[in-house]
C-alpha atoms as a PDB file:
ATOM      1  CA  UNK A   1     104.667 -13.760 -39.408  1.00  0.00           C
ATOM      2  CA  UNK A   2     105.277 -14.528 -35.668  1.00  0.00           C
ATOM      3  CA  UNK A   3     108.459 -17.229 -34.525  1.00  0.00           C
ATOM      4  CA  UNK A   4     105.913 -19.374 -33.687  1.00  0.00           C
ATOM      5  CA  UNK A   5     104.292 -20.108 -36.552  1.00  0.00           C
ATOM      6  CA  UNK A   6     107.724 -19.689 -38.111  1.00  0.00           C
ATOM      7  CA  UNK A   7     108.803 -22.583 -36.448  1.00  0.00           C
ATOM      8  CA  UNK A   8     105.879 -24.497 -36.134  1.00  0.00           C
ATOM      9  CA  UNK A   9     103.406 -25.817 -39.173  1.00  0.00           C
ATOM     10  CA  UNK A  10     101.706 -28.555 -39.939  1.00  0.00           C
ATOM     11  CA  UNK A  11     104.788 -30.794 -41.079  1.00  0.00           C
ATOM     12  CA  UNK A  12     106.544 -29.795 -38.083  1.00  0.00           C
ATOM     13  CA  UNK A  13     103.728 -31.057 -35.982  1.00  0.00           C
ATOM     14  CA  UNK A  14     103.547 -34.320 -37.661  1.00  0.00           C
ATOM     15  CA  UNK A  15     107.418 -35.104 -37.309  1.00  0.00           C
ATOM     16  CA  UNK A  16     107.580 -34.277 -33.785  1.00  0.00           C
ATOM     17  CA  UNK A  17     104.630 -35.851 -32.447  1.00  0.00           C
ATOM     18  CA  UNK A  18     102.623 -39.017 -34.426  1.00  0.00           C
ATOM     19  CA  UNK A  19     106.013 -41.640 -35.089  1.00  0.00           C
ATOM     20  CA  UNK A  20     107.064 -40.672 -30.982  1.00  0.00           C
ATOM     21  CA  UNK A  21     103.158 -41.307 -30.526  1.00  0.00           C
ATOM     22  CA  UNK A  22     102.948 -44.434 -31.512  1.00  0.00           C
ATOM     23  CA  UNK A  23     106.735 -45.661 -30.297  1.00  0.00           C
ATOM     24  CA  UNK A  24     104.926 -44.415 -26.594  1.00  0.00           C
ATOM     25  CA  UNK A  25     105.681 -40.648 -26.222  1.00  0.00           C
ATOM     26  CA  UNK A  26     103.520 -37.772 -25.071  1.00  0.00           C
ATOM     27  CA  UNK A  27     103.116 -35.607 -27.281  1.00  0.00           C
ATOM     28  CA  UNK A  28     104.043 -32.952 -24.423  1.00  0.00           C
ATOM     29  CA  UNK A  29     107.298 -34.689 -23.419  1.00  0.00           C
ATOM     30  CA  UNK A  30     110.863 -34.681 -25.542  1.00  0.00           C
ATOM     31  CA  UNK A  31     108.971 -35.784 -28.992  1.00  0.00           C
ATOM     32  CA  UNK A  32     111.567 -34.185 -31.311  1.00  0.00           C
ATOM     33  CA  UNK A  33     114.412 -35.593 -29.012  1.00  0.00           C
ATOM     34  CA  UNK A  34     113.216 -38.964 -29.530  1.00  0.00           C
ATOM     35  CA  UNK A  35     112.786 -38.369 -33.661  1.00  0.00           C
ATOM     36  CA  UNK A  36     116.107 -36.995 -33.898  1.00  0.00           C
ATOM     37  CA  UNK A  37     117.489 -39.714 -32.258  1.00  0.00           C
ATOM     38  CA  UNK A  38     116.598 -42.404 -34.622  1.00  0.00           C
ATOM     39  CA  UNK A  39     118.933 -44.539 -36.251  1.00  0.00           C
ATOM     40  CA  UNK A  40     118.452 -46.738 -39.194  1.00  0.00           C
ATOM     41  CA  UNK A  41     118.027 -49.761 -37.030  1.00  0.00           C
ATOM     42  CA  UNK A  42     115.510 -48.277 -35.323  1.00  0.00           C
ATOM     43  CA  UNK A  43     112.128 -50.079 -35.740  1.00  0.00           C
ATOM     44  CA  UNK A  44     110.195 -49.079 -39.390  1.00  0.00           C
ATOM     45  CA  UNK A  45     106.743 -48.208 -39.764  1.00  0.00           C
ATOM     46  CA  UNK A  46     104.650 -48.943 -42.962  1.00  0.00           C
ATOM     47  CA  UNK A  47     102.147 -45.895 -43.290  1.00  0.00           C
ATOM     48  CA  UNK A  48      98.579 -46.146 -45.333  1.00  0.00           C
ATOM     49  CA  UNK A  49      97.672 -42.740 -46.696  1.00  0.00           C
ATOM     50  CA  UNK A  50      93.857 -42.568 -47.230  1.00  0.00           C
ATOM     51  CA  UNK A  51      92.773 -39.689 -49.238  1.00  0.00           C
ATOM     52  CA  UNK A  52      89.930 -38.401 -51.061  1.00  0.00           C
ATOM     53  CA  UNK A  53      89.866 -36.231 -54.025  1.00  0.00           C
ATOM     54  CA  UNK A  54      87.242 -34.079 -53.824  1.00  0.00           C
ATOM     55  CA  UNK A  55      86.090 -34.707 -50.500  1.00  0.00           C
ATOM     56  CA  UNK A  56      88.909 -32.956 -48.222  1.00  0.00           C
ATOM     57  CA  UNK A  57      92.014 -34.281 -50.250  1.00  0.00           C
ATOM     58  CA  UNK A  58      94.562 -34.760 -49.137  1.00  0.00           C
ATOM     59  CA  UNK A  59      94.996 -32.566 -45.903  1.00  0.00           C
ATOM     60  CA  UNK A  60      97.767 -30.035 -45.822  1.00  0.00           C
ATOM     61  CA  UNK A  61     100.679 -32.102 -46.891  1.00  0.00           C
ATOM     62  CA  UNK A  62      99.517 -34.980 -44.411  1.00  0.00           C
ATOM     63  CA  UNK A  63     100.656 -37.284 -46.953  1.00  0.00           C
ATOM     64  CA  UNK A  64     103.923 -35.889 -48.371  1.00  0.00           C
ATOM     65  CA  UNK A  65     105.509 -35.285 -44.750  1.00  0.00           C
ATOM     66  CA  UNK A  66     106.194 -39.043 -44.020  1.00  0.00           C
ATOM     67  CA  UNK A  67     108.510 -38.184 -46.724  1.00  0.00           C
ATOM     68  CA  UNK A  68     110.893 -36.680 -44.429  1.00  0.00           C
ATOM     69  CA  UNK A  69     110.445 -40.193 -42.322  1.00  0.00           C
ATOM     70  CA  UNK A  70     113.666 -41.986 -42.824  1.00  0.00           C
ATOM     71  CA  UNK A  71     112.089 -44.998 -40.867  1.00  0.00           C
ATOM     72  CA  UNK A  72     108.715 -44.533 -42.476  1.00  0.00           C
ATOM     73  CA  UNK A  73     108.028 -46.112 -45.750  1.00  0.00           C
ATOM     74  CA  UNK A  74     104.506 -45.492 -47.593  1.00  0.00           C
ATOM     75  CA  UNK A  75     102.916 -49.100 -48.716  1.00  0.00           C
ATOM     76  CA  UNK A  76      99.955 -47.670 -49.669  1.00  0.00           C
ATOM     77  CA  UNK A  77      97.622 -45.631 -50.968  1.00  0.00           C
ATOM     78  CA  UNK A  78      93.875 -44.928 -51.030  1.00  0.00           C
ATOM     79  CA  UNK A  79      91.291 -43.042 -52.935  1.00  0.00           C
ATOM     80  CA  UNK A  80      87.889 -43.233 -54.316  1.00  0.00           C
ATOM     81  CA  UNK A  81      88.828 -41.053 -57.126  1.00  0.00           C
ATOM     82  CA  UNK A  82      90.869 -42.711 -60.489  1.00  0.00           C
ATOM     83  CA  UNK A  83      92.859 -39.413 -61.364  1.00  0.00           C
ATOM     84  CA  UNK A  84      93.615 -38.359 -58.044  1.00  0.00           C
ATOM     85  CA  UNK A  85      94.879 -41.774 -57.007  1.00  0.00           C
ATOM     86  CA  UNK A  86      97.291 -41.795 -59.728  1.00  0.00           C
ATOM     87  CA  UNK A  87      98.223 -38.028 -58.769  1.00  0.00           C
ATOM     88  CA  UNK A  88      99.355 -39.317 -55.041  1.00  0.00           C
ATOM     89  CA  UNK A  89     100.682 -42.559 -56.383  1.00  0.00           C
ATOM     90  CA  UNK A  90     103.127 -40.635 -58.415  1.00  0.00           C
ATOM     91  CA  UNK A  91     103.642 -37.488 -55.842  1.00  0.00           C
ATOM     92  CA  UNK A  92     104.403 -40.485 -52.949  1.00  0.00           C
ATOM     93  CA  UNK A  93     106.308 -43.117 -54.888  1.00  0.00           C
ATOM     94  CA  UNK A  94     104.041 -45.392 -54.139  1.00  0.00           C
ATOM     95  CA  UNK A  95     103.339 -48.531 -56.155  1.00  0.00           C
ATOM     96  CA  UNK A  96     100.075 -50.158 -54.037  1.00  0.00           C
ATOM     97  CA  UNK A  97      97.136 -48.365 -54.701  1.00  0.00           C
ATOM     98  CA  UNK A  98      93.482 -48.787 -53.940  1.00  0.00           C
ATOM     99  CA  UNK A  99      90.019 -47.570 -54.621  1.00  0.00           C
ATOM    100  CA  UNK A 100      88.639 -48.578 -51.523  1.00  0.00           C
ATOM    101  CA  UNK A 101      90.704 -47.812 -48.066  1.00  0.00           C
ATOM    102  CA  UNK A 102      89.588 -50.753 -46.311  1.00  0.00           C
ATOM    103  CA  UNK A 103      91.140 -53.151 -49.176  1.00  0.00           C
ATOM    104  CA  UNK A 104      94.234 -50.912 -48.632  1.00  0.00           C
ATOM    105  CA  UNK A 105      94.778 -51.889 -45.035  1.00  0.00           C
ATOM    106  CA  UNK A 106      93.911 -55.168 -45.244  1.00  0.00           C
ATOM    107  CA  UNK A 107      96.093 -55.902 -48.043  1.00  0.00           C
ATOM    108  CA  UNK A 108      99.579 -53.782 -47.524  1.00  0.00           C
ATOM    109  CA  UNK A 109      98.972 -54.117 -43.642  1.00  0.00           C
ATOM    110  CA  UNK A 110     100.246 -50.772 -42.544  1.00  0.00           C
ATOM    111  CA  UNK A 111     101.277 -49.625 -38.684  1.00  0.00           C
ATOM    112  CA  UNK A 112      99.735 -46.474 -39.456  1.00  0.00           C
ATOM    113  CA  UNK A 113      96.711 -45.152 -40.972  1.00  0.00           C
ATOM    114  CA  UNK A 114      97.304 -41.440 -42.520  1.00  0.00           C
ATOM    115  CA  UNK A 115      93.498 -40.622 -42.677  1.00  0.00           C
ATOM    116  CA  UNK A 116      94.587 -37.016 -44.858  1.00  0.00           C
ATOM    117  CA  UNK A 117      91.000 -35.666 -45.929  1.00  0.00           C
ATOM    118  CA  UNK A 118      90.100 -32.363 -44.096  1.00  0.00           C
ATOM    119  CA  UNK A 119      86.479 -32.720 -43.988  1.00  0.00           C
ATOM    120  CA  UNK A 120      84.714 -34.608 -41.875  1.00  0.00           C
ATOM    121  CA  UNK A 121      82.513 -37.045 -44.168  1.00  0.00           C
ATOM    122  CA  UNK A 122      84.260 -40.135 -44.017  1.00  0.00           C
ATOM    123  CA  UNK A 123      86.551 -39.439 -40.714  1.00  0.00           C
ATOM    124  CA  UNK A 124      84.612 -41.474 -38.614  1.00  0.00           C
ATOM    125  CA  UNK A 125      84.437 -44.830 -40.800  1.00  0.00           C
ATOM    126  CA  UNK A 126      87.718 -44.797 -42.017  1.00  0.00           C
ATOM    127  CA  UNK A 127      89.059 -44.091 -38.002  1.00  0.00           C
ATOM    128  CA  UNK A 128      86.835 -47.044 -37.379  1.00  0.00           C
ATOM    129  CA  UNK A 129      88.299 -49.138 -40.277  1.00  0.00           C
ATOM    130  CA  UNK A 130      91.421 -48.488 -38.907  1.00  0.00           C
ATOM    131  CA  UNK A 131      91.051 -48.941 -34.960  1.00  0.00           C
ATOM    132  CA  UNK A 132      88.812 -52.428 -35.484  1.00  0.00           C
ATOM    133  CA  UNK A 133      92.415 -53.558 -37.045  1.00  0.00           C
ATOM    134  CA  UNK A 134      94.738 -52.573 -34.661  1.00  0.00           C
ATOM    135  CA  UNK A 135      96.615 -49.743 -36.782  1.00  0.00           C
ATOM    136  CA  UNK A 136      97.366 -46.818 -35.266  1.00  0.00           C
ATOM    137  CA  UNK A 137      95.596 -43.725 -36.377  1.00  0.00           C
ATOM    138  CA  UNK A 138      96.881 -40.177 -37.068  1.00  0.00           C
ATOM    139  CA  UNK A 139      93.864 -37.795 -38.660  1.00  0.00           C
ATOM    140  CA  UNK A 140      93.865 -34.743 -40.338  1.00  0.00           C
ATOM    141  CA  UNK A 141      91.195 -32.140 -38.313  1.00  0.00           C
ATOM    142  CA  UNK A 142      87.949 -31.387 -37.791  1.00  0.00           C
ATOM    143  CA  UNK A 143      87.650 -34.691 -36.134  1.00  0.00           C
ATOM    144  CA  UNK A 144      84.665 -35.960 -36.332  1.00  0.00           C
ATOM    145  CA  UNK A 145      80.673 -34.253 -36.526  1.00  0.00           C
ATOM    146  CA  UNK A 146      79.132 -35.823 -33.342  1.00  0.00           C
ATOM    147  CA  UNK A 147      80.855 -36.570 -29.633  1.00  0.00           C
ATOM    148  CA  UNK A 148      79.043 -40.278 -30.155  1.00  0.00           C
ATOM    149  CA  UNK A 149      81.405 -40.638 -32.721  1.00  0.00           C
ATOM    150  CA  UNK A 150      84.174 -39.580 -31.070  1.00  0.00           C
ATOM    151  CA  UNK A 151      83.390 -41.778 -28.126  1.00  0.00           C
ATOM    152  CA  UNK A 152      83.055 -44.933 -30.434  1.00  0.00           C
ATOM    153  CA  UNK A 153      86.869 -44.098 -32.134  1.00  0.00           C
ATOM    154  CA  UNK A 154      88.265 -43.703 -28.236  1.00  0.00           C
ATOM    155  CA  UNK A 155      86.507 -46.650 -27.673  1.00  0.00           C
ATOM    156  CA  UNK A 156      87.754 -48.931 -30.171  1.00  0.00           C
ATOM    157  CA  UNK A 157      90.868 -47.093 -29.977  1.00  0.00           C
ATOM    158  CA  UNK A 158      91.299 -48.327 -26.709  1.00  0.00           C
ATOM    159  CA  UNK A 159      90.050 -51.703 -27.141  1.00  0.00           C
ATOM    160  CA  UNK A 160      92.292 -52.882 -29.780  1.00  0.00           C
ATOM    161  CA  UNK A 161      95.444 -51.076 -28.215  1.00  0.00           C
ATOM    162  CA  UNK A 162      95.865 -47.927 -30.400  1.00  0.00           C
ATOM    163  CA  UNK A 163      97.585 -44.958 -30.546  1.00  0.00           C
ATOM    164  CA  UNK A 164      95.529 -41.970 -32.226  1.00  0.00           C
ATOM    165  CA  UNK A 165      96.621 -38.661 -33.228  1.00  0.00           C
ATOM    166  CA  UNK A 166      94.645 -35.298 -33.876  1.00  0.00           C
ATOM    167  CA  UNK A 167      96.753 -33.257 -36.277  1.00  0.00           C
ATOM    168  CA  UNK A 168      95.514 -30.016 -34.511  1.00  0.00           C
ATOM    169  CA  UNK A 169      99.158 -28.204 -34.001  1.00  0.00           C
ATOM    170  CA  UNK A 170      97.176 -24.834 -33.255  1.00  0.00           C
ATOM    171  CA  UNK A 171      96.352 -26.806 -29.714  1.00  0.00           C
ATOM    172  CA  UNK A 172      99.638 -25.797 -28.492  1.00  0.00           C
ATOM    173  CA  UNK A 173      99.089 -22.086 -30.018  1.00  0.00           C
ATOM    174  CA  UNK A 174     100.366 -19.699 -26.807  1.00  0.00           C
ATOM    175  CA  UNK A 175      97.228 -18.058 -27.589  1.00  0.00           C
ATOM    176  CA  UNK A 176      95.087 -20.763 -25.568  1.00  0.00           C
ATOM    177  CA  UNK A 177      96.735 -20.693 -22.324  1.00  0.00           C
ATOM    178  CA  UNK A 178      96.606 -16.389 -22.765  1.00  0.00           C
ATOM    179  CA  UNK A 179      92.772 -16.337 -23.776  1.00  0.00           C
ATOM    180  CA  UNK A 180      92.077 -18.863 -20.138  1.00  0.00           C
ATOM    181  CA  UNK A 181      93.663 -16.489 -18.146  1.00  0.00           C
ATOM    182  CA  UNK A 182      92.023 -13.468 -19.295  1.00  0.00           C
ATOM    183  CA  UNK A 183      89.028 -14.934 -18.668  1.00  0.00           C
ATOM    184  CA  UNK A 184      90.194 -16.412 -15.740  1.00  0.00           C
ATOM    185  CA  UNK A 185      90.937 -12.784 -14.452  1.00  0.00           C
ATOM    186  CA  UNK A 186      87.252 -11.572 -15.474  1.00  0.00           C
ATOM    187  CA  UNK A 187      89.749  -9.110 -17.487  1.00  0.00           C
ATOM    188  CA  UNK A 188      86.843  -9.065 -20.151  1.00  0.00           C
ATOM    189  CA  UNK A 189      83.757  -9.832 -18.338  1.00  0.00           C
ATOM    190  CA  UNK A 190      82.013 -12.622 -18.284  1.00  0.00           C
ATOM    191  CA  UNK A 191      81.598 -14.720 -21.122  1.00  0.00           C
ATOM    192  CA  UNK A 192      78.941 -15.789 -22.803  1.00  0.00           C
ATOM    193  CA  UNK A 193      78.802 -16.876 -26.353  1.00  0.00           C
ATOM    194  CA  UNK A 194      82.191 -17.755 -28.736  1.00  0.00           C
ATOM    195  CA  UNK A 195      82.528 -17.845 -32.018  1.00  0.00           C
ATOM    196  CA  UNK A 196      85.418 -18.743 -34.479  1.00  0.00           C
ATOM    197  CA  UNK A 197      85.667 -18.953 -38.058  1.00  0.00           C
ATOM    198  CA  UNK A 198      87.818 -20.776 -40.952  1.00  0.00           C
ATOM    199  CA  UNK A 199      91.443 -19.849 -40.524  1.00  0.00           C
ATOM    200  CA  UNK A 200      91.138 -16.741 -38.505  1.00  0.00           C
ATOM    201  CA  UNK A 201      91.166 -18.962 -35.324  1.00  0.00           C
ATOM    202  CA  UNK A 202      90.881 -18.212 -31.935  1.00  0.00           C
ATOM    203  CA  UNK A 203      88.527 -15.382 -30.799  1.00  0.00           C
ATOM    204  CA  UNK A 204      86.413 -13.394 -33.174  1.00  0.00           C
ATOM    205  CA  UNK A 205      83.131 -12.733 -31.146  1.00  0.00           C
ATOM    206  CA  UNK A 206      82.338 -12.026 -27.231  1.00  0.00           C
ATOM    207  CA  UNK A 207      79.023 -11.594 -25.737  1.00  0.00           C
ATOM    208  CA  UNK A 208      78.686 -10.449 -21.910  1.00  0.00           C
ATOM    209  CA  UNK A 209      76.245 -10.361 -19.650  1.00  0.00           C
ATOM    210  CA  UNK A 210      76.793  -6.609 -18.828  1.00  0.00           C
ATOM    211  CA  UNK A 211      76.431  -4.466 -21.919  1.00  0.00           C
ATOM    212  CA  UNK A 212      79.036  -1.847 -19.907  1.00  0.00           C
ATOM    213  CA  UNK A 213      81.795  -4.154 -20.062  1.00  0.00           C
ATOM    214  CA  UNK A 214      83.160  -4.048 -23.326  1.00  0.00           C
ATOM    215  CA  UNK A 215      86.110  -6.180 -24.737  1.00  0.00           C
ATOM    216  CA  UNK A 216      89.108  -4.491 -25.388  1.00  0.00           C
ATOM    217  CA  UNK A 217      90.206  -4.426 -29.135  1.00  0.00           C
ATOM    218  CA  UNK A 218      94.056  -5.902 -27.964  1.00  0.00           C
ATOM    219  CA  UNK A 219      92.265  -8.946 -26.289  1.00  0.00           C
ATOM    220  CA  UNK A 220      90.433  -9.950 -30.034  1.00  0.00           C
ATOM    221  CA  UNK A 221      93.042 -12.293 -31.968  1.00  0.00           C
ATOM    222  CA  UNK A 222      90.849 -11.722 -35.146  1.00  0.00           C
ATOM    223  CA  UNK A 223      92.083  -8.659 -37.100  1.00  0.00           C
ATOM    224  CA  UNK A 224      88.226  -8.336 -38.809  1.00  0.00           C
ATOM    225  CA  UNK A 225      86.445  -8.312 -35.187  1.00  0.00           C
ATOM    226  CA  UNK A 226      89.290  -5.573 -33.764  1.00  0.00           C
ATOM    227  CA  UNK A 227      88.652  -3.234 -36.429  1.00  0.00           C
ATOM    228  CA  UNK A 228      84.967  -3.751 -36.044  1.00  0.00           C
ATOM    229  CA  UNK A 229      85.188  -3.404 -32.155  1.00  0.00           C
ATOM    230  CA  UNK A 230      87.212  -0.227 -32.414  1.00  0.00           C
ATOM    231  CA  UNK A 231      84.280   1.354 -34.995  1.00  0.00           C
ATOM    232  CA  UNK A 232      82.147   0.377 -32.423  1.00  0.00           C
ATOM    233  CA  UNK A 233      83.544   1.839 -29.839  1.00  0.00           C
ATOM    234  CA  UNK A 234      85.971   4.573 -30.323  1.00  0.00           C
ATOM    235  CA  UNK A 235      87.881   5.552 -27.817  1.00  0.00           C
END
């Protein structure tokens, strides 16, 4: 396992980047400077977790990690589905619980919506839930299945005065800034077609306009696609 993904997951991402969101930090700037400089008079946040069993769950630990939060308290819970609402209830201490996520932040009021589910079915309504009520909004990826849809949530994100949060930590993967410049350089040719799959992020496919120009195996993140290139094209 690299240091970077040994020092940076999903939790990580959460604690350094949505509380120091919402207080008015870039995610970019001193985020874990301003989280490790909290004190317990330091403003509280009430968090909503909305989850759905079945339908993306809970994320990956999106709802245990304001755990860690000593100025975050969890006042409620969501989920369509009996069993698993109970199963969160109990995992996150949490007494309020709801069927129906739009009951939940009307009624315990929180600062910030946890919207935990990593599929994309009910992203953009409970984002929209959220935003229309002034809570800020942190949400577990893929976003959303349209760019209208993302437009609306900026949209009524900005109208009501809220901060919103993609939890996409592989956005600041060193990988990204390598892969530009590469193609910057017209190191691999030009490029005409990408493709990524599930977990295995990054760079599994390239197409070029000139069959002669053939990317290298090193330049393929993908273990699957640099085995395949190098059967392809033994050197």
């Amino acid at each position: 396992m690299s240091e970077y993904k040994r020092t940076m997951n999903r939790r990580a991402f959460l604690q350094r980047s949505t509380v120091a969101s919402v207080a008015g930090y870039s995610a970019i700037q001193s985020a874990s400077a301003a989280v490790s400089s909290w004190s317990p008079g330091d403003k509280r946040y009430r968090i909503g977790v909305l989850g759905s069993t079945g339908r993306g769950d809970y994320g990956h630990d999106m709802d245990r990690a304001w755990l860690d939060f000593p100025n975050c308290e969890i006042v409620g819970v969501s989920d369509h589905d009996e069993a698993g609402l109970a199963k969160a209830a109990k995992r996150l201490d949490v007494k309020e619980t709801f069927s129906d996520y739009r009951e939940m932040l009307d009624k315990a009021k929180p600062d910030i919506a946890c919207i935990c589910p990593d599929r994309m079915a009910d992203h953009y309504e409970m984002a929209m839930a959220a935003a229309e009520r002034g809570i800020h909004i942190i949400i577990e990826k893929p976003f959303v299945p349209s760019l209208d849809q993302a437009d609306d949530i900026a949209a009524a994100c900005k109208a009501s005065g809220v901060k919103f949060n993609l939890a996409l930590w592989s956005h600041y993967s060193p990988r990204w800034p390598r892969i530009k410049q590469l193609i910057a350089d017209g190191a691999i040719g030009r490029v005409l077609e990408y493709r990524a799959r599930g977990r295995q992020i990054v760079l599994n496919l390239l197409t070029f306009e000139r069959v002669s120009v053939i990317p290298r195996p090193q330049h393929v993140s993908d273990p699957f696609e640099r085995d395949r290139l190098r059967r392809m094209h033994p050197r």
